[in-house]
Protein backbone atom coordinates (compact mmCIF):
# COMPACT_ATOMS: atom_id res chain seq x y z
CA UNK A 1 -4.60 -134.51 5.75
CA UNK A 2 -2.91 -137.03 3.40
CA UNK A 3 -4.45 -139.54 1.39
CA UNK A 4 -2.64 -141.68 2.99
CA UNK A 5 -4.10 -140.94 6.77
CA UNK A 6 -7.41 -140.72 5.61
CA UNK A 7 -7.46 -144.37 4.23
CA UNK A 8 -5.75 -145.53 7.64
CA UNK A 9 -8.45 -143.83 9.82
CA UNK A 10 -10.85 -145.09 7.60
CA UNK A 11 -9.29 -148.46 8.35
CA UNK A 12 -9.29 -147.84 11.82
CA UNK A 13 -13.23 -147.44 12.03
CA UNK A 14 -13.85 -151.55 11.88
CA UNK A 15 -13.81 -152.16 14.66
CA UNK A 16 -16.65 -149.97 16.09
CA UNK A 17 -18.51 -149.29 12.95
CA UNK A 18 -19.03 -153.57 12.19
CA UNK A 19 -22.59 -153.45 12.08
CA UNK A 20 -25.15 -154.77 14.96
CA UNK A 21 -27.68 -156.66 14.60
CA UNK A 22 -29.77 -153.80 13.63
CA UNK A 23 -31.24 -156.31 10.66
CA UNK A 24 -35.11 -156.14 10.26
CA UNK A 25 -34.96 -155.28 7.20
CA UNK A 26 -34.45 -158.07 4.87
CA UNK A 27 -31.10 -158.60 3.21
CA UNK A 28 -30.60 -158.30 -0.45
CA UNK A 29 -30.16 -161.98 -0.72
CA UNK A 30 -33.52 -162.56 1.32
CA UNK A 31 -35.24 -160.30 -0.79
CA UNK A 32 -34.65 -162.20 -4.14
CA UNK A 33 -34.28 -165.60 -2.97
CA UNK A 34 -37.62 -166.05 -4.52
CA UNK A 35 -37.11 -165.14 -7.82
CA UNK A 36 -33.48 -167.05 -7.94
CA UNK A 37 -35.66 -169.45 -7.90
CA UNK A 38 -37.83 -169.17 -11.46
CA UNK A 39 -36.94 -169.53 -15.18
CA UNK A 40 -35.33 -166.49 -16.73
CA UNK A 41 -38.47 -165.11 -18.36
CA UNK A 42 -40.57 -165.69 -15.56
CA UNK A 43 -37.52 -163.69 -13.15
CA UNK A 44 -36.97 -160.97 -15.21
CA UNK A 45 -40.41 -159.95 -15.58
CA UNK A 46 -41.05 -160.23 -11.72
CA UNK A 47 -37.99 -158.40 -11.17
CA UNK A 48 -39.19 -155.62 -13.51
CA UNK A 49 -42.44 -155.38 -11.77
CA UNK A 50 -41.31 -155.46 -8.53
CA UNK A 51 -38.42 -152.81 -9.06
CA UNK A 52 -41.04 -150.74 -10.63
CA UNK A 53 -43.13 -150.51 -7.67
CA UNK A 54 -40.58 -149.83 -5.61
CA UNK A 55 -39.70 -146.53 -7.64
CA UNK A 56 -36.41 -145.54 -6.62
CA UNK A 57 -33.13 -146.07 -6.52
CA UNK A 58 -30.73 -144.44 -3.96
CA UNK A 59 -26.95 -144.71 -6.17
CA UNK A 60 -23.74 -143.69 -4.30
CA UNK A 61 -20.79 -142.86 -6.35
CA UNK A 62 -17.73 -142.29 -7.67
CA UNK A 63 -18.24 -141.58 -10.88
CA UNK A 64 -18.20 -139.05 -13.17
CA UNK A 65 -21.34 -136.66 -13.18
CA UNK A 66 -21.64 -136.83 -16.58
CA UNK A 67 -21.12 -140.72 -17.50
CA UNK A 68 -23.07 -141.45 -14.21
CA UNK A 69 -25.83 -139.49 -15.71
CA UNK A 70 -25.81 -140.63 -19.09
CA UNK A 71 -26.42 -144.02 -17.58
CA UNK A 72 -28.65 -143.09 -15.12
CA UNK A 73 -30.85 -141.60 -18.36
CA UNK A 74 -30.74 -144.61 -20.67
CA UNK A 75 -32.05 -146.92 -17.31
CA UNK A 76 -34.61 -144.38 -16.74
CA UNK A 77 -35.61 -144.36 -20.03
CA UNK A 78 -36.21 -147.93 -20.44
CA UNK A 79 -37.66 -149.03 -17.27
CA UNK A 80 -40.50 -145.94 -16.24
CA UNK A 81 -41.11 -144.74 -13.28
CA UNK A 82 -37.95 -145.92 -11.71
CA UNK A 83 -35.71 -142.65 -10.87
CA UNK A 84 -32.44 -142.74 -9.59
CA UNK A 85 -31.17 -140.28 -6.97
CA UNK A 86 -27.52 -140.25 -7.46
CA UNK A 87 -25.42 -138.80 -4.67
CA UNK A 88 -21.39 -138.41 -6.11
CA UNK A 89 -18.34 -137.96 -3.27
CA UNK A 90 -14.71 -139.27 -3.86
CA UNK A 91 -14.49 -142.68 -3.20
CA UNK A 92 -13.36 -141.81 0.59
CA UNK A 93 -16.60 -139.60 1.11
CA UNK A 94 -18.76 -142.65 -0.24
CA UNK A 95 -17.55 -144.88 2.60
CA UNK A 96 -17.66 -142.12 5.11
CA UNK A 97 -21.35 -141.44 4.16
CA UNK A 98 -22.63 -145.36 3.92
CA UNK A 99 -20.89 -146.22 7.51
CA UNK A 100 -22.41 -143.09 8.94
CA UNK A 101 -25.83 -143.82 7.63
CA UNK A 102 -25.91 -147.84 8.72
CA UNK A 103 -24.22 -146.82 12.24
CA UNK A 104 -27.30 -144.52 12.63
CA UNK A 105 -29.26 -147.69 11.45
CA UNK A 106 -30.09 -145.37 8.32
CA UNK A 107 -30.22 -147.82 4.58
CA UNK A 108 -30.73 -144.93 2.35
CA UNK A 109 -28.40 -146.08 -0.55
CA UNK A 110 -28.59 -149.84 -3.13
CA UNK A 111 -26.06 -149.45 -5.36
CA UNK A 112 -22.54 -148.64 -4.57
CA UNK A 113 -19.67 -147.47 -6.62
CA UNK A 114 -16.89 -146.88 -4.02
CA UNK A 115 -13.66 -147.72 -6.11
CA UNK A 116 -12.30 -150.63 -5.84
CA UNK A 117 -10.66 -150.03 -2.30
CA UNK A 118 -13.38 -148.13 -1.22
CA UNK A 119 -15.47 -151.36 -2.18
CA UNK A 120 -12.86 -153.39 0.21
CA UNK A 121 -13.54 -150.89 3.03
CA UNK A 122 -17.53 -151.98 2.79
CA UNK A 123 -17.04 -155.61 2.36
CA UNK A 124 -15.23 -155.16 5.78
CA UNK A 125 -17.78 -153.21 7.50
CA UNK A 126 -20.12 -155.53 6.29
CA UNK A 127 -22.41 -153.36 4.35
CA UNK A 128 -22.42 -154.86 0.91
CA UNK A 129 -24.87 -157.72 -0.20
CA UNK A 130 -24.29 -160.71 -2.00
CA UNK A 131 -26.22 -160.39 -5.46
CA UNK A 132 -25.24 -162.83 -8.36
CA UNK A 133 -26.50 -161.08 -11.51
CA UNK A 134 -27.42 -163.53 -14.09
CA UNK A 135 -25.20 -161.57 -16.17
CA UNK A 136 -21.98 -162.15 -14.76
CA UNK A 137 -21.41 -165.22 -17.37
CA UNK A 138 -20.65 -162.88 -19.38
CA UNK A 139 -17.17 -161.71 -17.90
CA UNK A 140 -13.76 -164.00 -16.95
CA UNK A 141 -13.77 -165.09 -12.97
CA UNK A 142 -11.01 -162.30 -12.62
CA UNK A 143 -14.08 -159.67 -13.31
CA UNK A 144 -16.32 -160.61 -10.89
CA UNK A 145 -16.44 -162.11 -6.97
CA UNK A 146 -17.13 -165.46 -6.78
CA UNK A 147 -19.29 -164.95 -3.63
CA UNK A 148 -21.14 -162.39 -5.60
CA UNK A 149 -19.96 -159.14 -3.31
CA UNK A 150 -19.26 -157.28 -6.54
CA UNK A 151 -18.79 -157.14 -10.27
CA UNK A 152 -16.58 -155.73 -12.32
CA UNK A 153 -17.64 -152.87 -15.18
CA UNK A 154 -14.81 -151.72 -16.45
CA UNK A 155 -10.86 -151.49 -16.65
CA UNK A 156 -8.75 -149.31 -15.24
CA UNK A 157 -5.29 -150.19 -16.97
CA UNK A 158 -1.73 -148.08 -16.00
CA UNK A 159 0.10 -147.44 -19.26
CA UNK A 160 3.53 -146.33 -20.36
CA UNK A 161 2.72 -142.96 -21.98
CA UNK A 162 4.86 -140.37 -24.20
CA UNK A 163 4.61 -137.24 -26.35
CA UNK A 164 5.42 -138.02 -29.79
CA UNK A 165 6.60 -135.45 -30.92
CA UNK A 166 9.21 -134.93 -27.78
CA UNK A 167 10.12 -138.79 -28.16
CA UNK A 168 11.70 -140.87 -31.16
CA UNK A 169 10.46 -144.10 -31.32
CA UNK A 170 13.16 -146.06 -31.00
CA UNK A 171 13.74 -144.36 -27.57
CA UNK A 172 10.01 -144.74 -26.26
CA UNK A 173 9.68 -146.81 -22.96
CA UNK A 174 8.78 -150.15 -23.00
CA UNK A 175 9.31 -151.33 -19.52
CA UNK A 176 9.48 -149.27 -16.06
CA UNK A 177 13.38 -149.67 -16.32
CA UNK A 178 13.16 -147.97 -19.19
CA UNK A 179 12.41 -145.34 -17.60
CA UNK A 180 15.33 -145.09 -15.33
CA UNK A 181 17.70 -144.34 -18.19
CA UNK A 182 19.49 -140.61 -17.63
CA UNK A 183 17.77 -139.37 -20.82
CA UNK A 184 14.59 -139.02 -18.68
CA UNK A 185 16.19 -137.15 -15.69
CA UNK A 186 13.75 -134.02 -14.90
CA UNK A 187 11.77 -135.00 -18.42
CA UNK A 188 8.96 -137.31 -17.13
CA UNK A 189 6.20 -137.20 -14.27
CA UNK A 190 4.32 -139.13 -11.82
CA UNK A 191 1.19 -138.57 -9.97
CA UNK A 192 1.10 -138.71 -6.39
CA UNK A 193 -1.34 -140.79 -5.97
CA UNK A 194 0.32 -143.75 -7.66
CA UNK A 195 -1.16 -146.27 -5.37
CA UNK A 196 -2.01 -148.33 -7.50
CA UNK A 197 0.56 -148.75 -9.80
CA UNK A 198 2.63 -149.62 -6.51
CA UNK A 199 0.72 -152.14 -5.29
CA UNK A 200 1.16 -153.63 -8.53
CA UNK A 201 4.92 -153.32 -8.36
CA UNK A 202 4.52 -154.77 -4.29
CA UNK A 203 2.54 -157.84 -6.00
CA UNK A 204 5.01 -158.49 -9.29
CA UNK A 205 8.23 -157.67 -7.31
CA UNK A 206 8.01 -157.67 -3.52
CA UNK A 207 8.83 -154.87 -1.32
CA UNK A 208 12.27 -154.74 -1.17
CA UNK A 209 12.71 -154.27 -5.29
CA UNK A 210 9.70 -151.94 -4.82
CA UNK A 211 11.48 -149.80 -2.83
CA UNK A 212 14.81 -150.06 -4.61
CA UNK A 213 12.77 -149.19 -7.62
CA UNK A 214 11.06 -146.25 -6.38
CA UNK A 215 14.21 -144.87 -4.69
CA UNK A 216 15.74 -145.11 -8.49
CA UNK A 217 13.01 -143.84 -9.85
CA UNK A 218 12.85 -140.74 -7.94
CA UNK A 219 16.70 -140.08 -8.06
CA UNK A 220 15.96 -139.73 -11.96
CA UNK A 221 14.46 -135.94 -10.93
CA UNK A 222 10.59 -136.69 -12.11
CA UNK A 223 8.22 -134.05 -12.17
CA UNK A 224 5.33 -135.03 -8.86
CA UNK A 225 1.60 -133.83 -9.41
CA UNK A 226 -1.41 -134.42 -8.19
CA UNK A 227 -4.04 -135.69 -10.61
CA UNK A 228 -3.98 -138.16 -13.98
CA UNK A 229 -6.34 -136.40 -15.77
CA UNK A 230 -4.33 -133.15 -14.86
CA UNK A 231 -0.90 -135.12 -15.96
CA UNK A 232 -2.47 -136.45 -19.08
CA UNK A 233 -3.12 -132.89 -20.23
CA UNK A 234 0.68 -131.24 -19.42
CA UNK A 235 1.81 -134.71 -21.31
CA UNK A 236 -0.29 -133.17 -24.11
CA UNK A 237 1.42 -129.67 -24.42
CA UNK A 238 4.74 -131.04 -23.68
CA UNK A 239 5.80 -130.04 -20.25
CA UNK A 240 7.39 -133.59 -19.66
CA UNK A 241 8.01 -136.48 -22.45
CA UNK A 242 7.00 -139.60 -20.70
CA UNK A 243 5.09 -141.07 -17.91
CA UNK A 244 5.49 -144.22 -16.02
CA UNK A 245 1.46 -144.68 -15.02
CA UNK A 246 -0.89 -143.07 -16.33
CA UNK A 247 -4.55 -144.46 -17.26
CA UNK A 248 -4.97 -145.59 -21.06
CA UNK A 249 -8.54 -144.71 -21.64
CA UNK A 250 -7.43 -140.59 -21.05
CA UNK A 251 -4.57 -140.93 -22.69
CA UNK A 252 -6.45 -142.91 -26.17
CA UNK A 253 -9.38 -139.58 -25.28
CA UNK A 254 -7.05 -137.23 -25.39
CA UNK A 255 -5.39 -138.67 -28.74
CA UNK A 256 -8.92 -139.21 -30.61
CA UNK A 257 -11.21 -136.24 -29.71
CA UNK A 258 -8.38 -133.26 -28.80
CA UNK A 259 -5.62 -134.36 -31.07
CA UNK A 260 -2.56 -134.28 -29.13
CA UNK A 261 0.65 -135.39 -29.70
CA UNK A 262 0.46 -138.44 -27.29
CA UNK A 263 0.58 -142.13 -26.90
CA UNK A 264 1.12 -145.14 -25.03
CA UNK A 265 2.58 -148.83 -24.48
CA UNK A 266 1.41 -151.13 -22.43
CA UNK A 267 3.84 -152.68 -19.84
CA UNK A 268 4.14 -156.25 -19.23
CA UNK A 269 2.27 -157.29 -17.49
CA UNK A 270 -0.14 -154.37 -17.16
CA UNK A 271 -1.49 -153.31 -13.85
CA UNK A 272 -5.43 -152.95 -13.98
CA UNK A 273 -8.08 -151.76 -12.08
CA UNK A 274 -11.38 -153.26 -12.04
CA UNK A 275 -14.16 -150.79 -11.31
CA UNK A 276 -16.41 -152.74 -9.01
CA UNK A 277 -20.78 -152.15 -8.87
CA UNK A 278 -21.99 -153.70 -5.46
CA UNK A 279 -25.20 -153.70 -3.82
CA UNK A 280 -26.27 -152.81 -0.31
CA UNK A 281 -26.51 -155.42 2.16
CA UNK A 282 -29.73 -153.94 3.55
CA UNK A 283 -31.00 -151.86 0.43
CA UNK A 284 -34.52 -150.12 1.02
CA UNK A 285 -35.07 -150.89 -3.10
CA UNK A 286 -33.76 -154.39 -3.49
CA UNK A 287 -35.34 -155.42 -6.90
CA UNK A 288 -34.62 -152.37 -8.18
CA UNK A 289 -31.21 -152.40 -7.24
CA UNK A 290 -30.91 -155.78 -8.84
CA UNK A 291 -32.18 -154.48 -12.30
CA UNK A 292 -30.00 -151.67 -12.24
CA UNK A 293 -26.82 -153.77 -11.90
CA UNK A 294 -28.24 -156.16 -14.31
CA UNK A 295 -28.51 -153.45 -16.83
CA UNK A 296 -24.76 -151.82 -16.17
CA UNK A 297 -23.59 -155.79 -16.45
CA UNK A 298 -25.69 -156.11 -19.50
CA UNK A 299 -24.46 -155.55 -23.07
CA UNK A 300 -26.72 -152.52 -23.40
CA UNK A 301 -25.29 -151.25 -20.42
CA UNK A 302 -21.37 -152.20 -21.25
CA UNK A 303 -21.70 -150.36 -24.62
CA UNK A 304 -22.91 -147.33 -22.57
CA UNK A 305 -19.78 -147.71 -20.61
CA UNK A 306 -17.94 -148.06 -23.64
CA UNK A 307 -19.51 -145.36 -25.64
CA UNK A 308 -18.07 -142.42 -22.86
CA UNK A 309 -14.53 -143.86 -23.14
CA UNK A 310 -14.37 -146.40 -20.59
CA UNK A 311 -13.18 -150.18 -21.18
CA UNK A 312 -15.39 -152.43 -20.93
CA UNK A 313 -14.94 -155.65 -19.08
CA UNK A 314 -18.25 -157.62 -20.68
CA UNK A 315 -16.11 -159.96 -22.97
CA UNK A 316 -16.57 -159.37 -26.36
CA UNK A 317 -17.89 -155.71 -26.38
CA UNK A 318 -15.70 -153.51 -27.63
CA UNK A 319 -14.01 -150.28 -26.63
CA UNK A 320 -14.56 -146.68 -28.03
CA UNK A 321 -11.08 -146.99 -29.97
CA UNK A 322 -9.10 -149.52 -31.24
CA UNK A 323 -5.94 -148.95 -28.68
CA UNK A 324 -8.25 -149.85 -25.52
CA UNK A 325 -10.31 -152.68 -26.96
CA UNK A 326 -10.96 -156.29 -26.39
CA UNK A 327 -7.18 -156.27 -24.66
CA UNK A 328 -7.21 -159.22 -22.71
CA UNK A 329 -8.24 -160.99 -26.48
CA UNK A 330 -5.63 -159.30 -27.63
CA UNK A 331 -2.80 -161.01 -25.53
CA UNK A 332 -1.88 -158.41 -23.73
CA UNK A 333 -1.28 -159.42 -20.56
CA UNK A 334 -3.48 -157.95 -17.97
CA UNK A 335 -2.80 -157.80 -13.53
CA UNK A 336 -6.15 -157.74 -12.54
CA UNK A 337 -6.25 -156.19 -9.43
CA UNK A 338 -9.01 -157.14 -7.60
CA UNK A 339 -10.79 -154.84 -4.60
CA UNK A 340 -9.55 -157.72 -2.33
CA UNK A 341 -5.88 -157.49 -3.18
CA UNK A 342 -6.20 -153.83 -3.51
CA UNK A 343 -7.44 -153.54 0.22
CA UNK A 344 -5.09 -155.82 1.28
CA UNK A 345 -2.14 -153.94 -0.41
CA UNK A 346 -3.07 -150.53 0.28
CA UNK A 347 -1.36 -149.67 3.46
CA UNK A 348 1.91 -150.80 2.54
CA UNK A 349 1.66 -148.94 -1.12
CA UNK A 350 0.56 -145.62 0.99
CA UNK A 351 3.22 -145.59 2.92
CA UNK A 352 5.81 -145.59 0.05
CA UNK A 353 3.83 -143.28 -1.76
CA UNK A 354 4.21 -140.81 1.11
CA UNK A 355 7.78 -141.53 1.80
CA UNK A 356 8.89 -141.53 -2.05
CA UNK A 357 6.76 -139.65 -4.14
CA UNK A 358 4.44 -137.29 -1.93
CA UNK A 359 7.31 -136.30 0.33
CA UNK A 360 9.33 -135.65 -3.33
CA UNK A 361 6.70 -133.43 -3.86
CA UNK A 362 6.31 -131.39 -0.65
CA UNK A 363 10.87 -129.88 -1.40
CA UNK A 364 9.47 -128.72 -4.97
């Protein structure tokens, strides 16, 4: 099955998997009402308590088994007995498993990491809480939803990359026209799962240059593969030159800690994910749930983030390395694309993904 038909009958599931009634339990927003309510001090150390007699933490992911448990170490490490149970599945199998579970009137999970369309999905289904951290002041009102359905931990932004020892700088790309130019015919690569650097392109240019663009694009021969991580590495030992989207925090990893030949420009503007935390509407460990997003919104918690390569999007804390740091301070200028606008792009960036790039891919 492609990605592409999975995400539609996904889709298709809202309108029998909207939630009923089902609601005894309180709500997230029930459940801390109270302590909205108090001074800082007086809030925090309520919420402490009461998170640590609830004792658990059921986390549902996307994320990376070993940044997800780094983090899940230094929370468990600073607020005893709490453990977290964290249950990892593509961002497709995370909303599969959540609307199963609440259909069956099941709330096993709090804290949700779903992607950022993934995260759409949810809001849909109506299975995500409104929580306002008291640390959301520290990030722009791009990062975070103003009705407090998620936050934002870190960026995800799609770079112009190249091999530097294949390309001269003078002919490195600087735009996505760029990379139209003949000298790149059957010398660069995409992924093809370029979603969503095309719903960026659908947002900046419209469909019909979208297309045109992608139809160009593709006449230039690229190599198709599934996989930026994957694409990031062949970039490394030179089986292509360039690439039109792939994700500056591998590429500056890559560079740093393995030393290859590679590098990067960002395009402008530059298409970026936001990585979105969101709580359970229903969560069986609601104060709990609430600390633990406090502490991935917190400083503590951002330099954690930033520590295993990721970008941070906590104003003022800074990246790993220099190339991926403080960028929106920077100037660059960044396309936040928000779950919302994700979700509401995504079938129309499928479909030319699967009629552009994957179908490319399928006459190799």
């Amino acid at each position: 099955m492609t990605r592409m038909k999975a995400r539609r009958m996904v889709g298709g599931w809202f309108l029998f998997l909207l939630l009923p009634a089902m609601l005894a339990a309180k709500t997230v927003e029930e459940s801390l009402a109270e302590l909205e309510r108090l001074p800082a001090p007086q809030r925090q150390r309520l919420l402490v308590e009461r998170a640590r007699s609830e004792g658990r933490i059921g986390w549902y992911g996307n994320y990376n088994l070993d940044q997800a448990t780094t983090l899940k170490d230094a929370f468990e490490k600073k607020y005893p007995p709490i453990q977290i149970d964290y249950w990892r599945g593509s961002g497709n199998k995370v909303v599969d498993r959540i609307l199963n579970e609440t259909r069956a009137g099941r709330w096993d999970v709090d804290v949700i990491f779903a992607g950022d369309v993934g995260t759409y999905i949810l809001m849909q289904a109506g299975v995500v809480g409104r929580y306002r951290s008291p640390e959301r002041m520290g990030y722009s009102a791009r990062s975070v939803d103003k009705e407090g359905y998620w936050s934002g931990l870190t960026f995800g932004p799609s770079i112009l990359a190249y091999n530097t020892k294949l390309v001269k700088e003078a002919e490195v790309p600087k735009s996505y026209e760029d990379f139209l130019h003949p000298r790149w015919r059957g010398e660069m690569a995409i992924d093809m799962e370029a979603d969503r650097v095309v719903s960026a392109w659908l947002i900046l240019w419209g469909e019909q240059k979208t297309v045109e663009y992608l139809k160009a694009l593709m006449a230039n021969k690229p190599i198709v593969r599934k996989g930026h991580t994957l694409l990031t590495q062949l970039l490394c030992g030179g089986e292509f030159k360039v690439a039109p989207e792939l994700y500056a925090y591998q590429v500056t990893r890559m560079k740093r800690e393995k030393g290859c030949p590679i590098d990067f420009r960002y395009p402008d503007p530059t298409p970026a994910s936001i990585t979105p935390v969101a709580v359970a509407k229903n969560p069986p460990h609601p104060f709990a749930a609430a600390l633990f997003v406090d502490f991935l919104l917190s400083a503590e918690g951002q330099n954690i983030f930033a520590a295993v390569g990721r970008i941070p999007a906590r104003r003022g804390i800074k990246a790993q390395y220099p190339d991926i740091s403080n960028i929106e301070e920077r100037g660059i200028k960044l396309l936040l694309m928000t779950p919302e606008e994700e979700g509401k792009w995504q079938e129309k960036s499928f479909k030319l993904v699967e009629e552009y790039i994957v179908r490319k891919r399928a006459t190799e």
